[in-house]
C-alpha atoms as a PDB file:
ATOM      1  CA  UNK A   1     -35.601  21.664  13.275  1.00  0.00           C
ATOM      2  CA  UNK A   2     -37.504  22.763  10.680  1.00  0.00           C
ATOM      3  CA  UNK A   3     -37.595  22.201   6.926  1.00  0.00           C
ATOM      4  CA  UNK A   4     -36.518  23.944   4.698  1.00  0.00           C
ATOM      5  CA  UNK A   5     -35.094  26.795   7.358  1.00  0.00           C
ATOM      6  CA  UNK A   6     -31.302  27.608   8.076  1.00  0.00           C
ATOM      7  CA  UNK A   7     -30.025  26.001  11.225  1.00  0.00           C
ATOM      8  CA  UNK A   8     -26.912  28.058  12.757  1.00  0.00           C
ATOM      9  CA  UNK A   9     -24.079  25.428  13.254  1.00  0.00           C
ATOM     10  CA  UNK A  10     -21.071  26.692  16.333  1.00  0.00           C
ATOM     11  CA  UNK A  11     -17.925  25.375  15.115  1.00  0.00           C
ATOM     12  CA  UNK A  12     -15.099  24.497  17.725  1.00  0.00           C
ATOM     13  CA  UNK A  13     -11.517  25.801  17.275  1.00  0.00           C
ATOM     14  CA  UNK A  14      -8.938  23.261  15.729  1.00  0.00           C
ATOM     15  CA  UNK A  15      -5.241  24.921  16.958  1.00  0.00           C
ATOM     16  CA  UNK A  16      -3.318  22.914  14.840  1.00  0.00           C
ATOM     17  CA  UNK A  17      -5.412  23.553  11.843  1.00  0.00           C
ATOM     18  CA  UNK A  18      -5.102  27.297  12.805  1.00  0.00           C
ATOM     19  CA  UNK A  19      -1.636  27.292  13.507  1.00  0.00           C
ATOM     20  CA  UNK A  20      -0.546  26.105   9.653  1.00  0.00           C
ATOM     21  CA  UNK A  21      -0.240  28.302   7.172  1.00  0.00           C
ATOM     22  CA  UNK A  22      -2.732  28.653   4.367  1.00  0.00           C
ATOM     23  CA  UNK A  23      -6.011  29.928   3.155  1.00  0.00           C
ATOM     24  CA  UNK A  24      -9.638  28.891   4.295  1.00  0.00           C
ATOM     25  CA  UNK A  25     -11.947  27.512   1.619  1.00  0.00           C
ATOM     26  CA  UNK A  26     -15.357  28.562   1.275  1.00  0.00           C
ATOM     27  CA  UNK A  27     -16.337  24.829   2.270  1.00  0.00           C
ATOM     28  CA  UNK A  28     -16.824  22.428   4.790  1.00  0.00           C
ATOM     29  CA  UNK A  29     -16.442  18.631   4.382  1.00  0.00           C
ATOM     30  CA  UNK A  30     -18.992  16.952   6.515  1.00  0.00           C
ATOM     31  CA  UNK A  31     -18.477  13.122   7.540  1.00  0.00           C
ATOM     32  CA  UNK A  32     -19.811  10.915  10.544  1.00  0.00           C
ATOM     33  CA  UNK A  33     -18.001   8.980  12.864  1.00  0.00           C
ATOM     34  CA  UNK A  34     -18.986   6.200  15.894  1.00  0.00           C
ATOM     35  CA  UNK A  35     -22.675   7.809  15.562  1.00  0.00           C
ATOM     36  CA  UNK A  36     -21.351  11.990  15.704  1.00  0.00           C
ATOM     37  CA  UNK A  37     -21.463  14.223  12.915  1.00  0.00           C
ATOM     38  CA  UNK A  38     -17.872  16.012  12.258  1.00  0.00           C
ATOM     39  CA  UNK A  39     -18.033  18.835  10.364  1.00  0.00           C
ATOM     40  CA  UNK A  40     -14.242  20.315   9.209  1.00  0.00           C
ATOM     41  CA  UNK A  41     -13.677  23.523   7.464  1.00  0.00           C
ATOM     42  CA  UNK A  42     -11.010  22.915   4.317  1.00  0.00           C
ATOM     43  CA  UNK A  43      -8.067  25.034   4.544  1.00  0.00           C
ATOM     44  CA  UNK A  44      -5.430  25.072   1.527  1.00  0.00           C
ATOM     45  CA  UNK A  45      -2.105  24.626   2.577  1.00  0.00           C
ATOM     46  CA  UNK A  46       1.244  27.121   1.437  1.00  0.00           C
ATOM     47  CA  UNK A  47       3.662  25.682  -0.205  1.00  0.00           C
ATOM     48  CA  UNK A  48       7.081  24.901   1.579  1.00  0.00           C
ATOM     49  CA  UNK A  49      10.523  25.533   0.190  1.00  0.00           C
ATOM     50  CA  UNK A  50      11.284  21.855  -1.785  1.00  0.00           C
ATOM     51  CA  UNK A  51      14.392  20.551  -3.516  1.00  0.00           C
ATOM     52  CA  UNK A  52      14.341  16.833  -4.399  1.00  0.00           C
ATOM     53  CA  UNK A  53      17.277  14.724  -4.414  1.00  0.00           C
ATOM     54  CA  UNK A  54      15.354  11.330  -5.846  1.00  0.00           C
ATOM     55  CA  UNK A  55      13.743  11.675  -8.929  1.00  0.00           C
ATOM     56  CA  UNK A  56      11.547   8.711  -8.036  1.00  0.00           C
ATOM     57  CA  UNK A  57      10.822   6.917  -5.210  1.00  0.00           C
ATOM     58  CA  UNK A  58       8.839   3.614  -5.029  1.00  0.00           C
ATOM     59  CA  UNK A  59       6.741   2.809  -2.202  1.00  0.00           C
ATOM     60  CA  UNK A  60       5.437  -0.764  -0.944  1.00  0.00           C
ATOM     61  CA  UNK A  61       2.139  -0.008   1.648  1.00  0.00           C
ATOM     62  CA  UNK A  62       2.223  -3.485   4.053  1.00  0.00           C
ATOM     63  CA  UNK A  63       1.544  -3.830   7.746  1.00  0.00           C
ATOM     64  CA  UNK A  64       4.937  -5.562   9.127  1.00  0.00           C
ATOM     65  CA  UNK A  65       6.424  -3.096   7.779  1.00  0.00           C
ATOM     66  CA  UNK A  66       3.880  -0.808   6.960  1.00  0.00           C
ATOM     67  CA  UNK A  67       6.519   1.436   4.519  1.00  0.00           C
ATOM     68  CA  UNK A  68       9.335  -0.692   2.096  1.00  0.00           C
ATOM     69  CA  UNK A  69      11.010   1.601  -0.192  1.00  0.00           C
ATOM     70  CA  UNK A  70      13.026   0.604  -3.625  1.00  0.00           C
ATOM     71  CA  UNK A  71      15.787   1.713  -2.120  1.00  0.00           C
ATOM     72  CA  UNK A  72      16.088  -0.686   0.642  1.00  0.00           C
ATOM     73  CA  UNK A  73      14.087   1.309   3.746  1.00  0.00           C
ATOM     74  CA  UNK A  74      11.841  -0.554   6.431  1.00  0.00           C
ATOM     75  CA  UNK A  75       9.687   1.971   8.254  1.00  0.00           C
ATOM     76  CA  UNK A  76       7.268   1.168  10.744  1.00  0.00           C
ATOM     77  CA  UNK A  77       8.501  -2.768  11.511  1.00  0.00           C
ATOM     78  CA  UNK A  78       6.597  -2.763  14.838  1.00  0.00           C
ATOM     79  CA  UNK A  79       3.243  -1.816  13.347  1.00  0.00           C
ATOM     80  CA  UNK A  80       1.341  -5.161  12.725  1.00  0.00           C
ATOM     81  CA  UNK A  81       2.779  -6.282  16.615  1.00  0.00           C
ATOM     82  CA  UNK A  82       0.874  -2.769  17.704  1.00  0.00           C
ATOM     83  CA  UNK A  83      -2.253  -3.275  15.530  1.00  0.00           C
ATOM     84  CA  UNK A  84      -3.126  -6.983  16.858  1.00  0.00           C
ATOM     85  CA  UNK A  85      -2.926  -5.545  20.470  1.00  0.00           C
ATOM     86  CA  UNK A  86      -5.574  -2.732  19.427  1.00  0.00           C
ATOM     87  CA  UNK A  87      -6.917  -5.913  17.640  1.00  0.00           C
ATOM     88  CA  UNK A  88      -7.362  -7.708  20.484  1.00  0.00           C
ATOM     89  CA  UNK A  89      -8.858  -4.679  22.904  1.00  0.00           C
ATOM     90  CA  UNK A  90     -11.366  -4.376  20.285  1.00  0.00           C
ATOM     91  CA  UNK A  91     -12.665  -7.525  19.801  1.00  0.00           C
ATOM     92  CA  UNK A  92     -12.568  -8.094  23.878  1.00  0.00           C
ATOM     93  CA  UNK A  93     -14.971  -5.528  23.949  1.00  0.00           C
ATOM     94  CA  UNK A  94     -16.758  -6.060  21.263  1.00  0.00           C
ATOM     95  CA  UNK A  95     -17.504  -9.711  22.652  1.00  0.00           C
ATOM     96  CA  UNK A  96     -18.369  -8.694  26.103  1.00  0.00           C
ATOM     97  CA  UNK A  97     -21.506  -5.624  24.783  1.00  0.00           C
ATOM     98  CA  UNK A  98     -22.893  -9.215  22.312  1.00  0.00           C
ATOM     99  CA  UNK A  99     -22.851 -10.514  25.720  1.00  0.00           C
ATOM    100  CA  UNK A 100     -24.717  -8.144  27.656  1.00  0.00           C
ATOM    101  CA  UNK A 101     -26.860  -7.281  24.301  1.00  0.00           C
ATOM    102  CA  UNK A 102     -25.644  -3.658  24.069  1.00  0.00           C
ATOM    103  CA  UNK A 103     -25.109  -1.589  20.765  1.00  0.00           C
ATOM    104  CA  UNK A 104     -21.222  -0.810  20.831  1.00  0.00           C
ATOM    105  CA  UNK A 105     -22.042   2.575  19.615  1.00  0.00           C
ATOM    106  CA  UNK A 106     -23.321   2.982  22.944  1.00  0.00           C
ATOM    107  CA  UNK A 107     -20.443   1.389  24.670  1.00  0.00           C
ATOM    108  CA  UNK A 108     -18.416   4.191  25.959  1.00  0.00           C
ATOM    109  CA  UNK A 109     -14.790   1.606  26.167  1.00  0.00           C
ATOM    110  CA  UNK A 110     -15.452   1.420  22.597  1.00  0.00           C
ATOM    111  CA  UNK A 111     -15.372   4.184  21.565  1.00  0.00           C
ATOM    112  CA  UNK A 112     -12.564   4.935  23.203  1.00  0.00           C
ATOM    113  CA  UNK A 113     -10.570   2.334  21.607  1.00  0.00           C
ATOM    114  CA  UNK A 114     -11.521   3.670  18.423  1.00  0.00           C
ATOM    115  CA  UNK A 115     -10.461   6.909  18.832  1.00  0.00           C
ATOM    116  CA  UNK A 116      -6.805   5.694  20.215  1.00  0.00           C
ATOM    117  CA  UNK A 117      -7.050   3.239  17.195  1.00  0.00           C
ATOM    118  CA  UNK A 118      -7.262   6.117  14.590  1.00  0.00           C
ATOM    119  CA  UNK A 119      -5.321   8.698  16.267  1.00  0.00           C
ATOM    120  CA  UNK A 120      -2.591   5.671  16.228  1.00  0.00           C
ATOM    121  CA  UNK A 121      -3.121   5.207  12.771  1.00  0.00           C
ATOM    122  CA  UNK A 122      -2.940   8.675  11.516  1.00  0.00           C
ATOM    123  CA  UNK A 123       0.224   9.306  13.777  1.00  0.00           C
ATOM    124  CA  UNK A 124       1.962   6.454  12.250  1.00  0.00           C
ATOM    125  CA  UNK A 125       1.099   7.139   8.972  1.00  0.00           C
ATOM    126  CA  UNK A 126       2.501  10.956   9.003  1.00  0.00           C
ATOM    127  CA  UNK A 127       5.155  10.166  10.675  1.00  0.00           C
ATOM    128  CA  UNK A 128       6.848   7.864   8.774  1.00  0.00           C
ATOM    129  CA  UNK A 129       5.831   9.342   5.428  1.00  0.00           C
ATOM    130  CA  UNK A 130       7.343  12.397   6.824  1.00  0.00           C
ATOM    131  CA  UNK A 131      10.282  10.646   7.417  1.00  0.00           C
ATOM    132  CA  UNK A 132      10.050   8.714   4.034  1.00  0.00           C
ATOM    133  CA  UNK A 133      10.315  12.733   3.026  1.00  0.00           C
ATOM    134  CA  UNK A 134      13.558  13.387   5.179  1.00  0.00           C
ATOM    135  CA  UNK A 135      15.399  10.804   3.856  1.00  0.00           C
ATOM    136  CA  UNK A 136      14.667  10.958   0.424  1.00  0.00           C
ATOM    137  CA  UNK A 137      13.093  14.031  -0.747  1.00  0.00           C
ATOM    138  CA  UNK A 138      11.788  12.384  -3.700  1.00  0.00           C
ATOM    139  CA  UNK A 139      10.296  14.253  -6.599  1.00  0.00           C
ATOM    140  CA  UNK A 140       8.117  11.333  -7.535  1.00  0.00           C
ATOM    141  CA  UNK A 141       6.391   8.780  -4.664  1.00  0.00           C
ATOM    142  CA  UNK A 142       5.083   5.138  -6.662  1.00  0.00           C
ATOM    143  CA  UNK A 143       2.552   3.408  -4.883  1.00  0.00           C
ATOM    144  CA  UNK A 144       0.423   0.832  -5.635  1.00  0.00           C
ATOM    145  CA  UNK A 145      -3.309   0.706  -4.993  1.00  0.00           C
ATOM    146  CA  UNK A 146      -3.764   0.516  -1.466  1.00  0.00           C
ATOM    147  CA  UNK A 147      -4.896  -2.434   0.181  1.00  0.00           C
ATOM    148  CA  UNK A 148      -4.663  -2.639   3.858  1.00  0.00           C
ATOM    149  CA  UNK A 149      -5.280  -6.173   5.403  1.00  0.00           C
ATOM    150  CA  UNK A 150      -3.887  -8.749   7.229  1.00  0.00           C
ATOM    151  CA  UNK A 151      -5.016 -12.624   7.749  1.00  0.00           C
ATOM    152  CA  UNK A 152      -3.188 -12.186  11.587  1.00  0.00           C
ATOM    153  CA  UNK A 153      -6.009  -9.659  12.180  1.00  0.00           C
ATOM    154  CA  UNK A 154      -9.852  -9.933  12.804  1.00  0.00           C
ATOM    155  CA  UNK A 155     -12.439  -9.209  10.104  1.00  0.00           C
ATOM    156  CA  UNK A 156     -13.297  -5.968  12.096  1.00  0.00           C
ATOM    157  CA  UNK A 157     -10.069  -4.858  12.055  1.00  0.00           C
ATOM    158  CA  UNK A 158      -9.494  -5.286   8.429  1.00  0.00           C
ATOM    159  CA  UNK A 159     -12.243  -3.297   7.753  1.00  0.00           C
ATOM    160  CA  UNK A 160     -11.212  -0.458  10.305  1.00  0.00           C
ATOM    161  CA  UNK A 161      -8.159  -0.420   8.215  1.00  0.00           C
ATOM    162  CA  UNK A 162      -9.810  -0.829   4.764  1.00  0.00           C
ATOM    163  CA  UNK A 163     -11.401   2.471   5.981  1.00  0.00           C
ATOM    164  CA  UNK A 164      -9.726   4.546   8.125  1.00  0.00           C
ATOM    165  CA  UNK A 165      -5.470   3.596   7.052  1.00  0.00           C
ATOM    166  CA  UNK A 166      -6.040   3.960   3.447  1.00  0.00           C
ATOM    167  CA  UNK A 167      -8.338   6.787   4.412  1.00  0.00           C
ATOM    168  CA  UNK A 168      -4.894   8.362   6.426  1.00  0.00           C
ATOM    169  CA  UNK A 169      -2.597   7.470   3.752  1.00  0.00           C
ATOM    170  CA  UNK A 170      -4.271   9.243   0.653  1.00  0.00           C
ATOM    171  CA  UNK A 171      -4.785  12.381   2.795  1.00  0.00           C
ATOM    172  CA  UNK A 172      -0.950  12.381   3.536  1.00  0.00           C
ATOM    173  CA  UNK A 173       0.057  11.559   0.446  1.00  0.00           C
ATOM    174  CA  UNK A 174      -2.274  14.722  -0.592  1.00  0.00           C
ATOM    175  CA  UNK A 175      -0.831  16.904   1.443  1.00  0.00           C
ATOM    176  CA  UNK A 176       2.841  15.791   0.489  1.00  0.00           C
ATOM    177  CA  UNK A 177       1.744  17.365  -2.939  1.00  0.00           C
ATOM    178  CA  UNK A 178       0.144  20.404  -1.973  1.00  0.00           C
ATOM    179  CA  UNK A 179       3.130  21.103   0.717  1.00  0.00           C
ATOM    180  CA  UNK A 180       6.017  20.002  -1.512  1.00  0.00           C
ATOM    181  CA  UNK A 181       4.704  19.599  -5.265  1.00  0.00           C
ATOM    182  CA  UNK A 182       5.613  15.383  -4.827  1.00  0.00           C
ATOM    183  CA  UNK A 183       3.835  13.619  -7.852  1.00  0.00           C
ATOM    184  CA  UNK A 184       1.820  10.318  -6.431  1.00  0.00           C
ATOM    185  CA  UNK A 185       1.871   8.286  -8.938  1.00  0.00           C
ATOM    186  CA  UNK A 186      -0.402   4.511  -8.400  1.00  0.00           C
ATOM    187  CA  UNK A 187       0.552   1.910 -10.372  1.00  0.00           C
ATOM    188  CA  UNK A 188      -0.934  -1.499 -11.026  1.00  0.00           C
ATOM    189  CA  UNK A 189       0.519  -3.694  -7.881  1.00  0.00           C
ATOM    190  CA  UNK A 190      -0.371  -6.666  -9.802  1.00  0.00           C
ATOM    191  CA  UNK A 191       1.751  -9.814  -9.528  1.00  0.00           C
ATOM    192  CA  UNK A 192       4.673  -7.802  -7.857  1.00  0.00           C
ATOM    193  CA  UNK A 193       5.123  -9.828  -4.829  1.00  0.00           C
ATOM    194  CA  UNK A 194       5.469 -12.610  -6.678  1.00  0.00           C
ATOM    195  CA  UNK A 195       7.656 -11.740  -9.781  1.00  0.00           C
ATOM    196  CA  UNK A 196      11.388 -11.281  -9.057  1.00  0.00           C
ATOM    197  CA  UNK A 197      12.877  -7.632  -9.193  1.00  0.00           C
ATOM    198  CA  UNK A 198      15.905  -9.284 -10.744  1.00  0.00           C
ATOM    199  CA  UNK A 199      15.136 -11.338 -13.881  1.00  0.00           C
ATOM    200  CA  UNK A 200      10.848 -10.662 -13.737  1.00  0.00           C
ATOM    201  CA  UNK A 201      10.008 -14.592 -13.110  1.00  0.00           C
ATOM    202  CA  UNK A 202       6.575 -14.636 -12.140  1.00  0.00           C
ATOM    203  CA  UNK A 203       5.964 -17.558  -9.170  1.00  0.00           C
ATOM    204  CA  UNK A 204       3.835 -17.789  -6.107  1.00  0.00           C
ATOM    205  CA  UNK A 205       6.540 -19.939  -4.942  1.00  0.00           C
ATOM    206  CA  UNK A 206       8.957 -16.670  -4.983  1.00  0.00           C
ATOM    207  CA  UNK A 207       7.500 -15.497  -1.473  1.00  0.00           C
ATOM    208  CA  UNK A 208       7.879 -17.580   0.447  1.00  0.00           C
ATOM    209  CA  UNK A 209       5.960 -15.494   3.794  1.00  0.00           C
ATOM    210  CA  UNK A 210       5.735 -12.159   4.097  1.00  0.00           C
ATOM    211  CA  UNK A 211       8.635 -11.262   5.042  1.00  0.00           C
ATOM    212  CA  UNK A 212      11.318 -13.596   2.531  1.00  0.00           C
ATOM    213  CA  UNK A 213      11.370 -13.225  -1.071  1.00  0.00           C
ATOM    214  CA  UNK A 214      13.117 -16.197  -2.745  1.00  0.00           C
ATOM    215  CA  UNK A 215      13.143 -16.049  -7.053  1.00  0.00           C
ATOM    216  CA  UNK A 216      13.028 -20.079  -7.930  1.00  0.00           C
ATOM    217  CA  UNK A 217      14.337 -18.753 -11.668  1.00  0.00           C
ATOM    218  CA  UNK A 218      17.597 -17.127 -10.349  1.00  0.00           C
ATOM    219  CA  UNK A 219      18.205 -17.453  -6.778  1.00  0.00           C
ATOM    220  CA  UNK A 220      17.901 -13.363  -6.011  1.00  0.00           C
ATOM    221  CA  UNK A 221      16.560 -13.421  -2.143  1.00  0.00           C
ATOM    222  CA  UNK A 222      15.482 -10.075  -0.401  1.00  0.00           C
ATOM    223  CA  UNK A 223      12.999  -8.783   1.694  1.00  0.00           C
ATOM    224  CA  UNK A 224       9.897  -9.421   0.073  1.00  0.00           C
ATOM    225  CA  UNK A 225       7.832  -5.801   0.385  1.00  0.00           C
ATOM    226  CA  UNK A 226      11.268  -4.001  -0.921  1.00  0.00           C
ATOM    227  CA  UNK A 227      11.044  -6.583  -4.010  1.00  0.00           C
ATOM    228  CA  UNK A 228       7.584  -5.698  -4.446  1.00  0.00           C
ATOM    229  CA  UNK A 229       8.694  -2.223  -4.176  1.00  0.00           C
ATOM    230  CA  UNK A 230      11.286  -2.177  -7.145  1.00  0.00           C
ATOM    231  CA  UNK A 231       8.897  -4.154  -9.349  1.00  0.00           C
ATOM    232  CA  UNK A 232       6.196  -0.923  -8.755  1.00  0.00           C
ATOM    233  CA  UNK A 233       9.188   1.100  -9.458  1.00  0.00           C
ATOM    234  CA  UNK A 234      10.083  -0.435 -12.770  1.00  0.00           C
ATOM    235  CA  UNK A 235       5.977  -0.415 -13.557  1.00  0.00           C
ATOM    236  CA  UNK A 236       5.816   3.505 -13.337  1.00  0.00           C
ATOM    237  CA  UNK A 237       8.106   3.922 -16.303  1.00  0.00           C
ATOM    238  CA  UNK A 238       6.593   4.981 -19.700  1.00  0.00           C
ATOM    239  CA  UNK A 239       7.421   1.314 -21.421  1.00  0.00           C
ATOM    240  CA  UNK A 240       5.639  -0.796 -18.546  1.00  0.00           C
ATOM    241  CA  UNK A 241       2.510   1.666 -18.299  1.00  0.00           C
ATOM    242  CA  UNK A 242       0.419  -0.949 -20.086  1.00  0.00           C
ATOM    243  CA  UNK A 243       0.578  -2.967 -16.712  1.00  0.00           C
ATOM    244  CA  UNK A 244      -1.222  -0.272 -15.141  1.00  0.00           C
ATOM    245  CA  UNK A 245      -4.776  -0.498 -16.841  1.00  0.00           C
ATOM    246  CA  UNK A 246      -3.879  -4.402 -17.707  1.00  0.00           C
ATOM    247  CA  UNK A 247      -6.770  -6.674 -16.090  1.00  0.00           C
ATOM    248  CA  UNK A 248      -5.058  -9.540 -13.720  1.00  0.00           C
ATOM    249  CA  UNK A 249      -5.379 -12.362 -15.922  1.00  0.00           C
ATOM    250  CA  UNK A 250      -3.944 -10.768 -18.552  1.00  0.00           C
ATOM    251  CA  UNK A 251      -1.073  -8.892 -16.474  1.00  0.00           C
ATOM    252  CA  UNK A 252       0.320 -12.333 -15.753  1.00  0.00           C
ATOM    253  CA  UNK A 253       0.540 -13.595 -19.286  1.00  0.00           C
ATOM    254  CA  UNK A 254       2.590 -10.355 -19.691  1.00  0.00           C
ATOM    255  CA  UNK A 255       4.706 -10.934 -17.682  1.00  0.00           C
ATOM    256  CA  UNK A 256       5.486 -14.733 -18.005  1.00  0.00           C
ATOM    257  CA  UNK A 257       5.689 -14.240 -21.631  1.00  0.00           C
ATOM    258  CA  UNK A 258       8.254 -11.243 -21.159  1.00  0.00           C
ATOM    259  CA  UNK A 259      10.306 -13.378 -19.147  1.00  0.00           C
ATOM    260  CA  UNK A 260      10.131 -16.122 -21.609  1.00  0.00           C
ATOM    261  CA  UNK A 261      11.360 -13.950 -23.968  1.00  0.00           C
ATOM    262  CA  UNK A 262      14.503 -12.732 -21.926  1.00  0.00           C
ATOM    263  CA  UNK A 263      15.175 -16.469 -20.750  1.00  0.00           C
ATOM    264  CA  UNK A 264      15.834 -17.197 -24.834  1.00  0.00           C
ATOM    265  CA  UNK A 265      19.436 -18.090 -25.626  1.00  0.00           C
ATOM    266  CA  UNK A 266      20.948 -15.070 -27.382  1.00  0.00           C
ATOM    267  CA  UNK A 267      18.579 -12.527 -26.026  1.00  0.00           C
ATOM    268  CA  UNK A 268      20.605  -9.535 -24.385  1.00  0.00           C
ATOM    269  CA  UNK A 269      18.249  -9.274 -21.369  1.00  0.00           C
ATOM    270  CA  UNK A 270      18.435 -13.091 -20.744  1.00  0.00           C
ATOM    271  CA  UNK A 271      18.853 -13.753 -16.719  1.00  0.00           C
ATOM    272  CA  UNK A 272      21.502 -16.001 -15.495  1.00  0.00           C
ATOM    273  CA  UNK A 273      19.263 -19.065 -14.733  1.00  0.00           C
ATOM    274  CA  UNK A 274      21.727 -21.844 -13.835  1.00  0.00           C
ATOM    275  CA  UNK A 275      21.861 -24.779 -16.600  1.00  0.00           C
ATOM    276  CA  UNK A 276      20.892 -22.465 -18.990  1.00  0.00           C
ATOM    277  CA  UNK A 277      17.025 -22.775 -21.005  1.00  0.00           C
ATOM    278  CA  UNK A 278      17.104 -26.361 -20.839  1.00  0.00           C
ATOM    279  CA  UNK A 279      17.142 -26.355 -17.215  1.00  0.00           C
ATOM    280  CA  UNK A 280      14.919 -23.336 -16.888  1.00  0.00           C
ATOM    281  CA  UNK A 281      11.940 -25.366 -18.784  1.00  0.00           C
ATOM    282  CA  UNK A 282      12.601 -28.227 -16.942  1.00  0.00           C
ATOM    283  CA  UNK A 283      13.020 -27.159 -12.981  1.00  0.00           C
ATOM    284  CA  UNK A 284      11.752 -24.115 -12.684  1.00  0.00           C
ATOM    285  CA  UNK A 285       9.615 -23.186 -15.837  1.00  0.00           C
ATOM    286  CA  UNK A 286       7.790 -26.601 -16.157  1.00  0.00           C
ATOM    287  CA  UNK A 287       6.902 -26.424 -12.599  1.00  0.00           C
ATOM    288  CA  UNK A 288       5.503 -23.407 -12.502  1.00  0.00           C
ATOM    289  CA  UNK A 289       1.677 -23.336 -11.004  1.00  0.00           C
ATOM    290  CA  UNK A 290       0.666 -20.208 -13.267  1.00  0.00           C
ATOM    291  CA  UNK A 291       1.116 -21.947 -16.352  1.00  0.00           C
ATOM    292  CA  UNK A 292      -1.279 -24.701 -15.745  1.00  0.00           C
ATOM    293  CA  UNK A 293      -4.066 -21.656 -16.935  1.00  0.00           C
ATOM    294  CA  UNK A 294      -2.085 -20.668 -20.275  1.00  0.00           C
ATOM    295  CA  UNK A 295      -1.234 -23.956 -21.784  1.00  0.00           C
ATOM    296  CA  UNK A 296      -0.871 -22.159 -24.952  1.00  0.00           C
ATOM    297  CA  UNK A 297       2.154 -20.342 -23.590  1.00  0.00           C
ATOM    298  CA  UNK A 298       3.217 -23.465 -22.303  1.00  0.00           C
ATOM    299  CA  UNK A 299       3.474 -25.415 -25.523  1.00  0.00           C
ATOM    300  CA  UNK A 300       5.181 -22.451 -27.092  1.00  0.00           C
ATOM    301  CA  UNK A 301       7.745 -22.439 -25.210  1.00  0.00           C
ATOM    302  CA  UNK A 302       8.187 -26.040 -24.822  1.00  0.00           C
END
């Protein structure tokens, strides 16, 4: 090499790149991986034939499931299970080239695993977003900001994921736009595992694992990423959109002081909390962990 002279790249053939319809951009995106360069040419996609049949569709990104819709959908239930076995393959290796003092970009079983690790990944991810597609055909997708982790899996892993899943998912989701004309819109996921889809009480005590969503206000139980779910829903409409660019701290006094004001007597959008306000204060209100850091909302109410 020399600089500041031309060096003639060969690029390989990609057939399923070549076999989708589209255009070729006059650009190349250029990315390394496990110690290799990878160099793609960018080809625009053609539009598909599209007719929606859900205005808007709210999507909850997890690991066990990976996909929980609004509407009630679990896709992708056996994904954590498959994850903490690549977790585990990983990490075995991993352990064993500390051992022997090797680099494990040098370790030819890792890299392996890696590339069975994203090619899982990116399978999964199409797949079930295509399917998300199938059964919905949804003119708008909500999703929150993605965060992929998991305390069941290593640090390593977490990162992989941090990296390569969300990676996976925003490409998809890209492509579900340029194919189809979908809207993504992201939404502010804060708080929404923990308030209830049903009357908007705001607890940590509402979930009570990942799976079980119990409100302590007014009994609603579900599956906690589908609750999650119709709470992003609900925060993609025009009168919530202050949530979106709300910082934490401030997203939860929203939202306990909204539900303080539906919990009043006479208020139309009042839940049915058994034993009425009184009770509310006292049980479920008083008790409430949150409030200990807003005791001026506390006393207000009280």
């Amino acid at each position: 090499l020399e600089k500041g002279k031309r060096v003639a790249i060969p690029l390989g053939e990609n057939p399923y790149a070549e076999g989708r319809k589209g255009e070729w951009r006059d650009f190349f995106q250029v990315g390394e991986e496990n110690g290799r360069v990878q160099i793609r040419r960018v080809k625009a996609l053609s539009p598909k034939p599209y007719t929606p049949r859900t205005e808007r569709l709210a999507v909850d990104i997890g690991l066990s499931p990976l996909i929980a819709t609004d509407r009630g959908d679990l896709l992708g239930r056996g994904f954590l299970r498959l994850l903490a076995a690549y977790d585990t393959e990983i990490q075995t290796i991993a352990k064993r080239a500390q051992r022997e003092g090797r680099k494990l970009s040098q370790v030819p079983e890792y890299r392996e695993a890696m590339g069975r690790l994203r090619g899982f990944l990116k399978n999964e991810v199409n797949r079930l977003l295509n399917r998300l597609v199938a059964l919905h055909a949804p003119a708008v997708l909500v999703v929150e900001r993605l965060d992929l982790r998991s305390p069941e899996l290593s640090r390593r892993m977490n990162r992989l994921l941090s990296n390569f899943g969300r990676r996976y998912l925003k490409e998809k989701l890209a492509r579900l736009g340029e194919l189809y004309g979908i809207k993504v819109v992201e939404v502010n996921p804060a708080y929404s595992s923990q308030a209830c889809s049903r009357c908007g009480y705001v607890d940590p005590r509402n979930r009570r694992d990942t799976q079980t969503f119990v409100c302590q206000a007014c009994g609603h139980r579900g599956n906690a990423q589908v609750n999650a779910a119709r709470n992003l829903l609900r925060r993609s409409s025009p009168e919530e959109s202050v949530i979106t660019f709300t910082p934490k701290r401030e997203t939860l006094r929203l939202l306990l002081r909204r539900y303080a004001e539906r919990s009043r007597p006479g208020s139309r959008l009042r839940p049915g909390i058994p034993g009425g306000r009184s009770a509310a204060l006292e049980q479920v209100w008083g008790k409430n962990p949150y409030l200990k850091g807003f005791p001026d909302l506390l006393r207000t109410l009280g």
